[in-house]
C-alpha atoms as a PDB file:
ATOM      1  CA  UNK A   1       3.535   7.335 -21.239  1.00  0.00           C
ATOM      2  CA  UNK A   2       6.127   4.518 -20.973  1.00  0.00           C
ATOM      3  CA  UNK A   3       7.221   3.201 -17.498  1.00  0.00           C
ATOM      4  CA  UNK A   4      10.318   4.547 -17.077  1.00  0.00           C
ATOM      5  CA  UNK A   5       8.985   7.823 -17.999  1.00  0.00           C
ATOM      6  CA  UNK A   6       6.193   7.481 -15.351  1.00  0.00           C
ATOM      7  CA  UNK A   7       8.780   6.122 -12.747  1.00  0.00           C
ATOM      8  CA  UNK A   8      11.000   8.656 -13.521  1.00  0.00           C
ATOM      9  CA  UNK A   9       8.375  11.968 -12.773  1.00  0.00           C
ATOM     10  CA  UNK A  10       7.038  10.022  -9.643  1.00  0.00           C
ATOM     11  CA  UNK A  11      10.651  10.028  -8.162  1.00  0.00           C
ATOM     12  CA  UNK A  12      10.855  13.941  -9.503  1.00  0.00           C
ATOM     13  CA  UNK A  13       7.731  14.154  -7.588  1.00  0.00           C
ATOM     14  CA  UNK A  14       8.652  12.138  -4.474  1.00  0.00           C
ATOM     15  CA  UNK A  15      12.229  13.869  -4.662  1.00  0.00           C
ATOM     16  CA  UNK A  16      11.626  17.681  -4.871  1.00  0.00           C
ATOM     17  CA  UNK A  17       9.982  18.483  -1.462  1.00  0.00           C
ATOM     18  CA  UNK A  18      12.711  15.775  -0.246  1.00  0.00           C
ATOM     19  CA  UNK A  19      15.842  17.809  -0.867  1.00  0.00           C
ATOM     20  CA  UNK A  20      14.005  21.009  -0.990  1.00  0.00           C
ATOM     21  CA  UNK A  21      14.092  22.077  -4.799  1.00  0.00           C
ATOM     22  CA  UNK A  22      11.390  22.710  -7.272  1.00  0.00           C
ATOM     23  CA  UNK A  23      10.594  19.822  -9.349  1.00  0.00           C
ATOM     24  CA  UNK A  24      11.876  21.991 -12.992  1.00  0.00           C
ATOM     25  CA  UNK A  25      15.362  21.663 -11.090  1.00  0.00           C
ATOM     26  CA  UNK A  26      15.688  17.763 -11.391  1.00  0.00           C
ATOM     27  CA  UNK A  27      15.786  15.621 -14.252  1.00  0.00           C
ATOM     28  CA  UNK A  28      16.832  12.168 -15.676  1.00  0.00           C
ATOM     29  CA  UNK A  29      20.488  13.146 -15.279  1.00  0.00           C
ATOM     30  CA  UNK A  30      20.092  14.518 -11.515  1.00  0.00           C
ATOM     31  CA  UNK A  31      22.898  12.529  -9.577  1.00  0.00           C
ATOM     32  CA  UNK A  32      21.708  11.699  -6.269  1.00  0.00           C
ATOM     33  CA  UNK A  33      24.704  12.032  -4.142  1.00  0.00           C
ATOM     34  CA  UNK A  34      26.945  14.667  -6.173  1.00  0.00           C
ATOM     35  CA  UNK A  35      23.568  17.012  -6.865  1.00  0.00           C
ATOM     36  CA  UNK A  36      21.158  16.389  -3.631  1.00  0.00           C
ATOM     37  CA  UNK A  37      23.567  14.868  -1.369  1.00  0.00           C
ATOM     38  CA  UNK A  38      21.239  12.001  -0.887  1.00  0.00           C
ATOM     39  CA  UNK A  39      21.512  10.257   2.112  1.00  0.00           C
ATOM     40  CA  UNK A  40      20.274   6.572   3.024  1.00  0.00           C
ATOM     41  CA  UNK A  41      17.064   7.826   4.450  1.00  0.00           C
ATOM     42  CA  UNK A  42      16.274   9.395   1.831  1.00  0.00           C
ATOM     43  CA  UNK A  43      17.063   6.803  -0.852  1.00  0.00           C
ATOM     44  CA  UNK A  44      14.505   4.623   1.646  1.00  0.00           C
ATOM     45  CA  UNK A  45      12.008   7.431   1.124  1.00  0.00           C
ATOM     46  CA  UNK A  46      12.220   7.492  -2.900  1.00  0.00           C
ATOM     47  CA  UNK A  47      11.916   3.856  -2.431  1.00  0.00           C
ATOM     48  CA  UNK A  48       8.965   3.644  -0.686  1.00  0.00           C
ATOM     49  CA  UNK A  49       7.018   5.785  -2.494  1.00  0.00           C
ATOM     50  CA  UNK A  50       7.979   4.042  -6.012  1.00  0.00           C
ATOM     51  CA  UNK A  51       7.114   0.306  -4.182  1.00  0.00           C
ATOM     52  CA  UNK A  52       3.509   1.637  -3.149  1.00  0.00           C
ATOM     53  CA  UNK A  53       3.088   3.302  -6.743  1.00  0.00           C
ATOM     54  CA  UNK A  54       4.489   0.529  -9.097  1.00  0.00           C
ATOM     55  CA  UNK A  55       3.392  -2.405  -6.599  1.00  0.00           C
ATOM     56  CA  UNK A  56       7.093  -3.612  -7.210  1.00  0.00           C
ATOM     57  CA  UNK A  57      10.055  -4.579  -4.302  1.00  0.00           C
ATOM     58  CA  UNK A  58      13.579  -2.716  -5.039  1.00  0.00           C
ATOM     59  CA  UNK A  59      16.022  -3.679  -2.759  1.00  0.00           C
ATOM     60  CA  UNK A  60      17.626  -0.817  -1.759  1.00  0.00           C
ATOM     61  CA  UNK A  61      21.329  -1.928  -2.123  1.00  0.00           C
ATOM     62  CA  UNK A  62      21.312  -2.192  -5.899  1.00  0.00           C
ATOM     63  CA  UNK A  63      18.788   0.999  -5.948  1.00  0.00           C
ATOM     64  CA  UNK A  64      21.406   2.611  -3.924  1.00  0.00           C
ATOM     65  CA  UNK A  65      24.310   1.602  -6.501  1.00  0.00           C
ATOM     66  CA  UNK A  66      22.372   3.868  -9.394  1.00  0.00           C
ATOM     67  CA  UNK A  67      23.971   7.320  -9.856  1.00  0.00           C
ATOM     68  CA  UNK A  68      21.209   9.254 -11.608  1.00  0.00           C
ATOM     69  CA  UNK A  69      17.566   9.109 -12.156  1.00  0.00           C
ATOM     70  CA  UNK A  70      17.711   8.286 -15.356  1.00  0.00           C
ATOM     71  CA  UNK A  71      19.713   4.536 -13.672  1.00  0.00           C
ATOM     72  CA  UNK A  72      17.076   4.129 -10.653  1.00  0.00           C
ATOM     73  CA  UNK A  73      14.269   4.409 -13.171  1.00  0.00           C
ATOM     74  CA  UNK A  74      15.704   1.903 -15.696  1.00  0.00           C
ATOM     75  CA  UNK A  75      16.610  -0.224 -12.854  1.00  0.00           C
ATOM     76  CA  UNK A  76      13.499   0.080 -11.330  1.00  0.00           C
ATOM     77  CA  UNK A  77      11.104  -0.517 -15.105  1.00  0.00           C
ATOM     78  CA  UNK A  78      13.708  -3.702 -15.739  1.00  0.00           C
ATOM     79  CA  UNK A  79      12.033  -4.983 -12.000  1.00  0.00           C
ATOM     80  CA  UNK A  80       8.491  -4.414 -12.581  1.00  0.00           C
ATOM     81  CA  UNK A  81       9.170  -6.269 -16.139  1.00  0.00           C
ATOM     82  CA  UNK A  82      10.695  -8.888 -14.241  1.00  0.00           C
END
């Protein structure tokens, strides 16, 4: 499995018990503010979990600035290639 690919089921993973829905609901094009809401706590929480997995920093600024998966996990792959 590619890296974005993995990054992007282990924030489907981390995100589903987060904002309460079944992890079939999300998917690469799941916006986080216009579909969950998201607030900055839980941005922080997606974060965390993807440092601790990928062993990589995000800053959560330009994490923040991505408007669906499918952005966070590109954004996040292009940092661990870094």
């Amino acid at each position: 499995m590619e890296l974005k690919e993995q990054i992007l089921a282990k924030m489907i993973e981390t995100a589903a018990p987060i904002f309460g829905k079944d992890p079939s609901e999300l998917g690469s094009d799941t916006k986080f503010e216009e579909d969950l809401k998201a607030k900055s706590v839980n941005y922080v929480q997606i974060i965390n979990v993807l440092k601790d997995e990928f062993d990589v920093e995000i800053p959560y600024l330009p994490f923040k600035r991505n408007q669906t998966f499918e952005e966070a996990a590109d954004y996040v792959a292009d940092l661990c290639d870094i």
